[in-house]
N, C-alpha and C. Protein backbone atom coordinates (compact mmCIF):
# COMPACT_ATOMS: atom_id res chain seq x y z
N UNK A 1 -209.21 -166.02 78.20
CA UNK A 1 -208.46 -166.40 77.02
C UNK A 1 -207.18 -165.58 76.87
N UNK A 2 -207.47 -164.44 77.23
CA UNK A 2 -206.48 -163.57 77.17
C UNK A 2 -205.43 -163.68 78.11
N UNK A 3 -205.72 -164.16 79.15
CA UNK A 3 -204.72 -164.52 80.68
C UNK A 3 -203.63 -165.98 79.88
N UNK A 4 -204.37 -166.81 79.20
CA UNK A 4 -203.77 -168.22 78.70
C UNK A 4 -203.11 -167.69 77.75
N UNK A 5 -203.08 -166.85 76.64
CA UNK A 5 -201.92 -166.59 75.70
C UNK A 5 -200.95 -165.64 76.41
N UNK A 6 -201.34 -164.94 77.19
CA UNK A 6 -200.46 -164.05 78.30
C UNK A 6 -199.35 -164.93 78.82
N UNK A 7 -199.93 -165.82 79.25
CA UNK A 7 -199.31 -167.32 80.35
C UNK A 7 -198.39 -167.81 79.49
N UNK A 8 -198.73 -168.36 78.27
CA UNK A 8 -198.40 -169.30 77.20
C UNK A 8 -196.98 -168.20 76.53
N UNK A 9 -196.94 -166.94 76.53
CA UNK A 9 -196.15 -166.21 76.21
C UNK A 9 -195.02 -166.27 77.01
N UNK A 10 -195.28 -165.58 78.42
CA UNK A 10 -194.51 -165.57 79.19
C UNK A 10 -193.51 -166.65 79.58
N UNK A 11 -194.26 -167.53 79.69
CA UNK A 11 -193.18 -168.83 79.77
C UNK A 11 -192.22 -169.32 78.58
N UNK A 12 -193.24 -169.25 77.21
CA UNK A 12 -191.94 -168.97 76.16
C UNK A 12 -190.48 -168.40 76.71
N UNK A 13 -191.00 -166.95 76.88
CA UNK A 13 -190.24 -165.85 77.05
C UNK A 13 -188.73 -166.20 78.51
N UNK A 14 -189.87 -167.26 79.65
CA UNK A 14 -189.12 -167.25 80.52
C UNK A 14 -188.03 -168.93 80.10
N UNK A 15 -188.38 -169.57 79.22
CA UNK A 15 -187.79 -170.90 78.82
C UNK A 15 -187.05 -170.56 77.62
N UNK A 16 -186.83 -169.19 77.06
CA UNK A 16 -185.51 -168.64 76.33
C UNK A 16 -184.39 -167.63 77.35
N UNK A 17 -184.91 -167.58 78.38
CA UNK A 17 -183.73 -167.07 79.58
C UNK A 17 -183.43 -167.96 79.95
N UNK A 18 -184.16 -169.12 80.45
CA UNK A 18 -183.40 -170.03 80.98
C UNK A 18 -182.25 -170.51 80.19
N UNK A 19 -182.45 -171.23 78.96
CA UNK A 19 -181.97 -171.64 78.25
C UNK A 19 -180.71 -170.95 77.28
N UNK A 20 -180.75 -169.64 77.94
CA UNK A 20 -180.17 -168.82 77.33
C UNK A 20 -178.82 -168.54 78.65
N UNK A 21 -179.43 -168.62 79.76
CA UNK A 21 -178.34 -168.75 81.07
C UNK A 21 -177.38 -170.27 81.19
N UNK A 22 -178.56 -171.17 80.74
CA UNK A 22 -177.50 -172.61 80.45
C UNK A 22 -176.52 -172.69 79.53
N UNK A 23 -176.79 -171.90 78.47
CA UNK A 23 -175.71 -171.90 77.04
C UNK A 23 -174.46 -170.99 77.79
N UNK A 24 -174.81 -169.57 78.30
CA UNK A 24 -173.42 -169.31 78.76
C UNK A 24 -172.93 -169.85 80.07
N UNK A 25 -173.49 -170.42 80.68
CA UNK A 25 -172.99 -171.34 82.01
C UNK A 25 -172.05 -172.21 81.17
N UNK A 26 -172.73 -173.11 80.32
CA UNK A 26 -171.80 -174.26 79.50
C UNK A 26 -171.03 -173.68 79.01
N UNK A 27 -170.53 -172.13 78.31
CA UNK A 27 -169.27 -171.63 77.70
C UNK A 27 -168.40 -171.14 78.73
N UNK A 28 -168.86 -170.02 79.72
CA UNK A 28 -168.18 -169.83 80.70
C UNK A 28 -167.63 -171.00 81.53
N UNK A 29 -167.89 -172.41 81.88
CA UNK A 29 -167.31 -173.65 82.37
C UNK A 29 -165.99 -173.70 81.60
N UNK A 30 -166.69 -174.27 80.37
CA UNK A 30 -165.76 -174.68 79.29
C UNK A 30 -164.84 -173.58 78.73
N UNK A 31 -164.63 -172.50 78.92
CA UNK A 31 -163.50 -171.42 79.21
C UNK A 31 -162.35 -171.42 80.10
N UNK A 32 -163.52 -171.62 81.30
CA UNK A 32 -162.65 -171.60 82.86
C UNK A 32 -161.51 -173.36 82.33
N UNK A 33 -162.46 -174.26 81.92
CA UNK A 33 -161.73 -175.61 81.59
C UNK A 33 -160.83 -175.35 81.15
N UNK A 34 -160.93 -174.58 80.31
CA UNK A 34 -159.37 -174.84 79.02
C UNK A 34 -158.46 -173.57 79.93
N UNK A 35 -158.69 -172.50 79.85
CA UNK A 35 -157.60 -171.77 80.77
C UNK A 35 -156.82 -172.97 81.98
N UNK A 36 -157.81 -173.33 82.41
CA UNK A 36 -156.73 -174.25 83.90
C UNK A 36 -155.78 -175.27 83.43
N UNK A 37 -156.12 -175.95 81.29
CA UNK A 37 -155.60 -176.88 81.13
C UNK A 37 -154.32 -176.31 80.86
N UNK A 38 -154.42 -174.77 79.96
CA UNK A 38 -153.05 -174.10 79.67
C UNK A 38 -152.64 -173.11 80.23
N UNK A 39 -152.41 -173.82 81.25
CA UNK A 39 -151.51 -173.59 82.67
C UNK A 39 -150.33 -173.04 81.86
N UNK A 40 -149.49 -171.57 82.46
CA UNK A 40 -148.28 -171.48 81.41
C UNK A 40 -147.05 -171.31 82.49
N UNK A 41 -146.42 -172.45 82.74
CA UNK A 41 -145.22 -172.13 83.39
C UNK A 41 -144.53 -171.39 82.87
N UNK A 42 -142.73 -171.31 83.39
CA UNK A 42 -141.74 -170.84 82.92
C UNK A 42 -141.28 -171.93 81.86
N UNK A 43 -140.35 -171.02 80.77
CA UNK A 43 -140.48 -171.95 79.67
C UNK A 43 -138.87 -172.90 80.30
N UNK A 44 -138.92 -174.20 79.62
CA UNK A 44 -137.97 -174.58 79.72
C UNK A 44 -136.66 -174.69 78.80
N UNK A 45 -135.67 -174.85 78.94
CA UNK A 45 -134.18 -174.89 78.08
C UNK A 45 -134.79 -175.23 76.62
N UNK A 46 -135.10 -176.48 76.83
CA UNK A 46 -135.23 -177.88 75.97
C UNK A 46 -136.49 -178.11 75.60
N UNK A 47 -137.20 -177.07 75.92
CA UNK A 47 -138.68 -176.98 75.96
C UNK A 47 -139.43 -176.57 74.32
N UNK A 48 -140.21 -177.33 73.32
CA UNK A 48 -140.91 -176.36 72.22
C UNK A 48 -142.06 -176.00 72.48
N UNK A 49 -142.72 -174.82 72.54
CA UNK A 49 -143.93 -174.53 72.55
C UNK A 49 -144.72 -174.57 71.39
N UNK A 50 -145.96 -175.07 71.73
CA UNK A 50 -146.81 -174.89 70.24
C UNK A 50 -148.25 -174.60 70.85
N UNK A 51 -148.56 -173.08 70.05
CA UNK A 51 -149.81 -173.21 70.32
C UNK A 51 -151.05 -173.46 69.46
N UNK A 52 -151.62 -173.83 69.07
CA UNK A 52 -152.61 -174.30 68.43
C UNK A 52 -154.25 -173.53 68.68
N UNK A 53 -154.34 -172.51 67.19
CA UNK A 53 -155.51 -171.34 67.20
C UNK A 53 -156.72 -172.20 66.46
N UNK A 54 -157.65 -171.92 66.83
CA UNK A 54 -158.81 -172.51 66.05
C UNK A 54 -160.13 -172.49 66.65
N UNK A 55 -160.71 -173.48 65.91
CA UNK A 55 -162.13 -173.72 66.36
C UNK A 55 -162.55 -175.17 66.75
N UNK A 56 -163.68 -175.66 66.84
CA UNK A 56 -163.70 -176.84 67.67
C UNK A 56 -163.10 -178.26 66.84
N UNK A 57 -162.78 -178.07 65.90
CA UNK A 57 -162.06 -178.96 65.27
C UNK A 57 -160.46 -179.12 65.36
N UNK A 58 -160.03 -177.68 66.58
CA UNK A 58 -158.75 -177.95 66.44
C UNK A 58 -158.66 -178.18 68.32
N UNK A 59 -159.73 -177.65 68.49
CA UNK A 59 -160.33 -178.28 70.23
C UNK A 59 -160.17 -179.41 70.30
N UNK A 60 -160.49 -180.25 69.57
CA UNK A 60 -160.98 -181.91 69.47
C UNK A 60 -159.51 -182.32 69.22
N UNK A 61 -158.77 -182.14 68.20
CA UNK A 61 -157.23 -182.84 67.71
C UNK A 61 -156.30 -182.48 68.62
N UNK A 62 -156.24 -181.51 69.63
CA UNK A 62 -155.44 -181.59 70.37
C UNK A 62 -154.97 -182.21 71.10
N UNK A 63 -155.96 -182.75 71.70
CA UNK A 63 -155.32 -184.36 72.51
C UNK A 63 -154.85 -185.39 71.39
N UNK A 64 -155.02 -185.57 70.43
CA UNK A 64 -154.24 -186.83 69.51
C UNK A 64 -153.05 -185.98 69.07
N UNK A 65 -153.07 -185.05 68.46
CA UNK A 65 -151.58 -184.25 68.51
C UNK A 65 -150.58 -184.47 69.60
N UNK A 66 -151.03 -184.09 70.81
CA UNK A 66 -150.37 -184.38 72.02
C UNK A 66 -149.45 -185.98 72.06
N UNK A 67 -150.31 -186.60 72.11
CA UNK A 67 -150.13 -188.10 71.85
C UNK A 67 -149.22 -188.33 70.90
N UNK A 68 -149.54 -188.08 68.96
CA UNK A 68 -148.84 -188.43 68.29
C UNK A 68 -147.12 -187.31 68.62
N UNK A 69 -146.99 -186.51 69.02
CA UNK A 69 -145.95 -185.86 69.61
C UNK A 69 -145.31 -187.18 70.41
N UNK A 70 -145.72 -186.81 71.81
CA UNK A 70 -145.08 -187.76 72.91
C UNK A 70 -144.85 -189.09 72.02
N UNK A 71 -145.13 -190.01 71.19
CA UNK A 71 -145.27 -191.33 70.83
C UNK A 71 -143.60 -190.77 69.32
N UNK A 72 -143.91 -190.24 68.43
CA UNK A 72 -142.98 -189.74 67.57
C UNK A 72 -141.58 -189.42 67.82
N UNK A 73 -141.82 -188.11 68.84
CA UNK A 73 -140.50 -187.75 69.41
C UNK A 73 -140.30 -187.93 70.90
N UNK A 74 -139.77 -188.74 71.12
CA UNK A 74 -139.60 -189.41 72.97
C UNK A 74 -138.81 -188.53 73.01
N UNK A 75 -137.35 -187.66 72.48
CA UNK A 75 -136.76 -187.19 73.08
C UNK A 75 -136.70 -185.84 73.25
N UNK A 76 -137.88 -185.13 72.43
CA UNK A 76 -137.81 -184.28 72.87
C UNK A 76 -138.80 -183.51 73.52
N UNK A 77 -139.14 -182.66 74.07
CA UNK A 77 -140.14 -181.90 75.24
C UNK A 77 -141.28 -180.72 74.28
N UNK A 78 -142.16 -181.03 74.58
CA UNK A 78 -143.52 -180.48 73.70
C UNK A 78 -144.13 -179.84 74.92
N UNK A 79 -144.86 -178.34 74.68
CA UNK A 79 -146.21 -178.31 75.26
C UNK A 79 -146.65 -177.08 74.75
N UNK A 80 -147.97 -178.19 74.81
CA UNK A 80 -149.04 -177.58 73.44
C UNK A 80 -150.16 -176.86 74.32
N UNK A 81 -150.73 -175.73 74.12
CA UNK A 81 -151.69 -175.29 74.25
C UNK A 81 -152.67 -174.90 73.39
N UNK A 82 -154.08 -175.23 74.31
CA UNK A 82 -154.86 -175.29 73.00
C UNK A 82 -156.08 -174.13 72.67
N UNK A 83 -155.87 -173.41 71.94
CA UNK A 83 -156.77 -172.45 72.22
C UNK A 83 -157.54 -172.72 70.92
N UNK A 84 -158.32 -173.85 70.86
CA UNK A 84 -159.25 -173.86 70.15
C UNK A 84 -160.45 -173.74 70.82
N UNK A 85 -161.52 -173.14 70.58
CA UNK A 85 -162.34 -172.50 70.99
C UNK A 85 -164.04 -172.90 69.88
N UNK A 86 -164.92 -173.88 70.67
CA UNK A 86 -165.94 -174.09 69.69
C UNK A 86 -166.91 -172.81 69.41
N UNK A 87 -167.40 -172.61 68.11
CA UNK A 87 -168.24 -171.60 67.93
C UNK A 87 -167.60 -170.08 67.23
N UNK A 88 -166.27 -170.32 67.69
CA UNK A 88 -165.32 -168.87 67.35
C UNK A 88 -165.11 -168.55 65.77
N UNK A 89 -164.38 -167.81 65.06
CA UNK A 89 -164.68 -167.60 64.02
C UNK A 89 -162.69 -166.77 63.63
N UNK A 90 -162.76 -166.23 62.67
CA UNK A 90 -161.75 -166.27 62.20
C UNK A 90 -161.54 -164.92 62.84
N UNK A 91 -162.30 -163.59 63.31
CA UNK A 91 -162.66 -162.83 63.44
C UNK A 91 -161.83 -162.42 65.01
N UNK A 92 -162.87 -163.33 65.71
CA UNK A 92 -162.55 -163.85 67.10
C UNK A 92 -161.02 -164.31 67.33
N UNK A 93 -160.91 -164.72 66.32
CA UNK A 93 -159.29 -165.46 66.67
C UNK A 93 -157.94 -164.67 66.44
N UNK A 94 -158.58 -164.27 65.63
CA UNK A 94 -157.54 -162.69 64.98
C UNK A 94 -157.14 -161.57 65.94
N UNK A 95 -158.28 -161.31 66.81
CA UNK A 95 -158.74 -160.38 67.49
C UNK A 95 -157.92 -160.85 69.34
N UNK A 96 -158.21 -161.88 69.22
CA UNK A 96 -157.20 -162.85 70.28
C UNK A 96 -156.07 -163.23 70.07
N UNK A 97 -155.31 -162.82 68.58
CA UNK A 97 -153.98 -163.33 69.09
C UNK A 97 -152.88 -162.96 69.37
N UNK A 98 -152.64 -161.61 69.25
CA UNK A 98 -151.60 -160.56 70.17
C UNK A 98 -151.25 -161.34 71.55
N UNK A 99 -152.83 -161.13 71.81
CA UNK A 99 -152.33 -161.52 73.92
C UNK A 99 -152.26 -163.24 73.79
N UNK A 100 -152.64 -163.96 72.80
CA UNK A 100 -152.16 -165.33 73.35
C UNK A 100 -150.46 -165.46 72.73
N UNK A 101 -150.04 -164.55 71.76
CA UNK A 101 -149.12 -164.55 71.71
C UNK A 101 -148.13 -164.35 72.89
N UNK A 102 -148.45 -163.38 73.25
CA UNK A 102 -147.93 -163.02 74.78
C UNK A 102 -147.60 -163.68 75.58
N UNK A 103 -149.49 -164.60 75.54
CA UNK A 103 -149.21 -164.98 77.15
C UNK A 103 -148.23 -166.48 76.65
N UNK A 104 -148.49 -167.27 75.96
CA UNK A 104 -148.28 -168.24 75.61
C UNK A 104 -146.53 -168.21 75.13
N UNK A 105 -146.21 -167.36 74.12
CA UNK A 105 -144.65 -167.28 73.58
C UNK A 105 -144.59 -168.42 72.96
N UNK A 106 -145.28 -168.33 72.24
CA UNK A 106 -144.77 -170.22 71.33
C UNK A 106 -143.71 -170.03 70.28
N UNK A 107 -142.81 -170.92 70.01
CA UNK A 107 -142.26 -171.37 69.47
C UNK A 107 -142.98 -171.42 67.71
N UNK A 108 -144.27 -172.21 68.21
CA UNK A 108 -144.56 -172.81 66.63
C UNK A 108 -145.88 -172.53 67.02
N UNK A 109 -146.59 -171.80 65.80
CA UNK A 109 -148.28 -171.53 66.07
C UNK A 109 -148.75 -172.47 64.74
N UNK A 110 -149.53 -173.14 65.23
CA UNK A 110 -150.40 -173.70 64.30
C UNK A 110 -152.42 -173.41 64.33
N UNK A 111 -152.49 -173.33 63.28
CA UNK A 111 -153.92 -172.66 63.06
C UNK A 111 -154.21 -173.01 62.33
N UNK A 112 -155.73 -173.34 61.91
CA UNK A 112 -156.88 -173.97 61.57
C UNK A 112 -158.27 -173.14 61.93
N UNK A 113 -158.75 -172.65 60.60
CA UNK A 113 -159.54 -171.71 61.06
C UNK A 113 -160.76 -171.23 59.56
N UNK A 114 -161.84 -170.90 59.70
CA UNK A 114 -162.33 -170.89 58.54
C UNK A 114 -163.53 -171.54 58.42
N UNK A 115 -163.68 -172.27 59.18
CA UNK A 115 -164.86 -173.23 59.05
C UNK A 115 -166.48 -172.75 59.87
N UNK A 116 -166.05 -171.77 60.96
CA UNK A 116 -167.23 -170.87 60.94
C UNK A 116 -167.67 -169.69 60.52
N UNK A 117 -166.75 -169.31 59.54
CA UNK A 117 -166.65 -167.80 59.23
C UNK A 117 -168.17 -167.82 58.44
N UNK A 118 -168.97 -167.35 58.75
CA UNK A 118 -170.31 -166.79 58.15
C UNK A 118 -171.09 -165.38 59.40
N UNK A 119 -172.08 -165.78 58.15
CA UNK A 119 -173.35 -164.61 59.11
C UNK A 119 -173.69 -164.75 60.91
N UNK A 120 -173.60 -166.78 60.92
CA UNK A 120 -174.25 -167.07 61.54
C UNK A 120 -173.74 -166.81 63.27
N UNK A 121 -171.92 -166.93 63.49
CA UNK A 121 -171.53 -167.00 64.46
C UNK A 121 -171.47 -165.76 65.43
N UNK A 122 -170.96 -164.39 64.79
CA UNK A 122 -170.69 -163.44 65.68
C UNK A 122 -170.62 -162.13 64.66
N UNK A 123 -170.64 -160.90 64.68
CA UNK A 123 -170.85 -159.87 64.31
C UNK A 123 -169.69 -159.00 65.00
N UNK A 124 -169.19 -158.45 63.96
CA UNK A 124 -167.71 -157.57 64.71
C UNK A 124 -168.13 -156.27 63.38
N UNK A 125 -167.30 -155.42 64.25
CA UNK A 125 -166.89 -154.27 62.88
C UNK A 125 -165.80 -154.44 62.08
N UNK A 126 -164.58 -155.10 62.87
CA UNK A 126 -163.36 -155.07 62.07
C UNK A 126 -162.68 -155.82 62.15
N UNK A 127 -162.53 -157.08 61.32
CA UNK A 127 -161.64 -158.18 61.55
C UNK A 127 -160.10 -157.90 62.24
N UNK A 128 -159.64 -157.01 61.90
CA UNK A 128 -158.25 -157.35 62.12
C UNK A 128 -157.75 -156.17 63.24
N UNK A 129 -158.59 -155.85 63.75
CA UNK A 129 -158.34 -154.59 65.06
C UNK A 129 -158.53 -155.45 65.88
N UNK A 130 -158.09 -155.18 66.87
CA UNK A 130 -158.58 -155.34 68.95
C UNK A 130 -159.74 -154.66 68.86
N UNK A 131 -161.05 -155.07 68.63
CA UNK A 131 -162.15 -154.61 69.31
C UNK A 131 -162.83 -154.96 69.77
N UNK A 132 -164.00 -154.83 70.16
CA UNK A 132 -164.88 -156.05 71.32
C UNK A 132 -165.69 -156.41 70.19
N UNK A 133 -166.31 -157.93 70.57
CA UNK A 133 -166.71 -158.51 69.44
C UNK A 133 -168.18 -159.06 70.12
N UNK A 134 -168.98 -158.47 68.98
CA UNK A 134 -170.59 -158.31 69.22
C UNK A 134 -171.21 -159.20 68.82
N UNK A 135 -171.50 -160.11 70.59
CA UNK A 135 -172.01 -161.16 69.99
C UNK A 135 -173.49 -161.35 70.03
N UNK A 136 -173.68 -162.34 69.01
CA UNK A 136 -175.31 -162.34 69.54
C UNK A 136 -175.65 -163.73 70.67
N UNK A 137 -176.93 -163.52 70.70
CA UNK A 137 -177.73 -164.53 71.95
C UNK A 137 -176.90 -165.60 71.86
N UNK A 138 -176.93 -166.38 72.18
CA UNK A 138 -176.52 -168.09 72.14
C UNK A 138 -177.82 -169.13 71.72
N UNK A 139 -179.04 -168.17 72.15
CA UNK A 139 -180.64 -168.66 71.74
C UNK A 139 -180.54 -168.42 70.67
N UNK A 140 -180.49 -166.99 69.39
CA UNK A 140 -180.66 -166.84 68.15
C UNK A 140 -179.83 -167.65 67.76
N UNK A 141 -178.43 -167.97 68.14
CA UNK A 141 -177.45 -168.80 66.89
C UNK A 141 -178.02 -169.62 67.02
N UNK A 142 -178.23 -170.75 68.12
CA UNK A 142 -178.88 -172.39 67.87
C UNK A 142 -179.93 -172.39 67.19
N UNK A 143 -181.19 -171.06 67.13
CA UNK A 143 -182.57 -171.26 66.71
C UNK A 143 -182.07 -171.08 64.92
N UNK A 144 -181.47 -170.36 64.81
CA UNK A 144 -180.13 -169.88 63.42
C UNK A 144 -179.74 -171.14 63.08
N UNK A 145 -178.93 -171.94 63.73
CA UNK A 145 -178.20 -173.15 63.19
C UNK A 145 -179.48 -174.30 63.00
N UNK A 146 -180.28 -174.28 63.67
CA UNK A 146 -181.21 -175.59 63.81
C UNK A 146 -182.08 -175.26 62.25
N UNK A 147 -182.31 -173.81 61.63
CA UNK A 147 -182.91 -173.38 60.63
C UNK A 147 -182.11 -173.90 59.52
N UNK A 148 -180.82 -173.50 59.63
CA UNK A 148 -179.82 -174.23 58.65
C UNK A 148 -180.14 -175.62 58.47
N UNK A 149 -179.94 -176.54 59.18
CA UNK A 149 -180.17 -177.48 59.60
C UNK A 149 -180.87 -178.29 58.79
N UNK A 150 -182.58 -177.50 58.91
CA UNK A 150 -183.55 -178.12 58.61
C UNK A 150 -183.86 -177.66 56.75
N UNK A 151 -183.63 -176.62 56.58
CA UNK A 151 -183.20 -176.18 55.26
C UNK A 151 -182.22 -176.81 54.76
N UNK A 152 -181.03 -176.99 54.72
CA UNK A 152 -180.22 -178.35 54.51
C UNK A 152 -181.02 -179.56 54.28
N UNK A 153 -181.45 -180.16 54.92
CA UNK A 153 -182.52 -181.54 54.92
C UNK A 153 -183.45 -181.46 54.23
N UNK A 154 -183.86 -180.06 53.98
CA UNK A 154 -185.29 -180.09 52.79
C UNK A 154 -184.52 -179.71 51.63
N UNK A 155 -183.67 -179.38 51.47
CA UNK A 155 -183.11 -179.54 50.08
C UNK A 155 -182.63 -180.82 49.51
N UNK A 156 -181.76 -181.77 50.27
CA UNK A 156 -181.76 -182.57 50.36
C UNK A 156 -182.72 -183.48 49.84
N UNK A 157 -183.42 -183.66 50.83
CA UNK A 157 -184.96 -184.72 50.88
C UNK A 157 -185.62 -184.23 48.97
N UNK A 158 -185.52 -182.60 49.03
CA UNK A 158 -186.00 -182.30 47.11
C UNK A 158 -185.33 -182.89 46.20
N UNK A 159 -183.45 -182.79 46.64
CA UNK A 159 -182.42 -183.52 45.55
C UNK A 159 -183.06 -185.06 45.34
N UNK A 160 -183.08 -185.55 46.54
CA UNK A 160 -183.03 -187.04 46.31
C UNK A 160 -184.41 -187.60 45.48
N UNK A 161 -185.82 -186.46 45.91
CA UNK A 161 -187.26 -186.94 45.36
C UNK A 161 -186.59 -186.40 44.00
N UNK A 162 -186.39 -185.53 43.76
CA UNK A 162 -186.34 -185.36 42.27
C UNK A 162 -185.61 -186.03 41.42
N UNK A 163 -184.20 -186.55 41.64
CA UNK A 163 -183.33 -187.65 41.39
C UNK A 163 -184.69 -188.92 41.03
N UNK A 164 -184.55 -189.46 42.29
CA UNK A 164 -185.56 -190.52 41.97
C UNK A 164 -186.49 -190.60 41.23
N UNK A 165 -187.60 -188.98 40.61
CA UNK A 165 -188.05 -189.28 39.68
C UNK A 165 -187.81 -189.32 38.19
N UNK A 166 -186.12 -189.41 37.65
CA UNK A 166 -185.80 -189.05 36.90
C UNK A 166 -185.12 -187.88 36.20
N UNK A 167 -185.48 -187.02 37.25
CA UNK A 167 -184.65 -185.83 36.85
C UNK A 167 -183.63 -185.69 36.54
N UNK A 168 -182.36 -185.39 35.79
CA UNK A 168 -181.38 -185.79 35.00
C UNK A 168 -180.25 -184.94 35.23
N UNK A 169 -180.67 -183.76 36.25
CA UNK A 169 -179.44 -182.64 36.59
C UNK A 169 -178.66 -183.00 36.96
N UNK A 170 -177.28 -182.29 36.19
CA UNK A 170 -176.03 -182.92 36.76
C UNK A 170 -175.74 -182.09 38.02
N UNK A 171 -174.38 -182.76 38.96
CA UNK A 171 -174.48 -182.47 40.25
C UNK A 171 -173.32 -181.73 40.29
């Protein structure tokens, strides 16, 4: 009996490494991705730079930005880089933008940012220094977010039973 909860443990134990090596495989990819997309030549004459700070909501609009650019102004020359980054936090971004200033030299920074700032994403000492930023598992945040999640939905599921039976609280 004792060998089967031994067993039953261990594999837990070994199916949160795994799963824990797939989460940073999928970030480290999707890092390497976006570095190769903002490729930074030499700037040109006629050239505006814009770089664009954020989180995965400013990940996602970058390609329609791009677009509504090229489609708006035909005549003149855009390039946007996108350093939106899913999961990051205001913290993270702060802490990154000296050197994308650098590397990048934009013209026009646009940022969007705020929408993960909680407990849940990353742990730093000091927002607004260069310091290394302490992250946790990639297993605790999802097991973290999926808790949210489901807490969300049972409050929910209480609003709506209690609504329905009359309950009269305003919202």
């Amino acid at each position: 009996m004792q060998k089967k909860i031994l067993l039953i443990f261990l594999g837990l134990f070994m199916a949160i490494v795994l799963l824990e090596g797939i989460l940073n495989t999928c970030v480290l990819i999707n890092t390497v991705i976006r570095k190769c997309k903002n490729y930074v030549p030499a700037k040109k004459t006629n050239e505006y730079r814009i770089l664009c700070l954020g989180e995965s909501t400013t990940e996602a609009y970058v390609a329609y930005f791009k677009q509504a650019l090229k489609t708006r102004f035909s005549g003149i020359q855009f390039r946007v880089f996108n350093e939106g980054i899913s999961g990051t936090d205001t913290g993270i971004i702060l802490t990154n933008l000296k050197g994308n200033l650098e590397r990048y030299k934009p013209d026009i920074v646009i940022a969007m940012m705020g929408l993960n700032d909680n407990d849940l994403t990353v742990k730093y000492e000091d927002r607004y220094k260069s310091q290394p930023v302490k992250q946790i598992f990639k297993t605790v945040y999802l097991f973290k977010l999926l808790m949210v999640h489901v807490k969300t939905k049972l409050l929910e599921r209480s609003f709506f039973i209690n609504f329905k039976q009359g309950d009269k609280k305003t919202i």
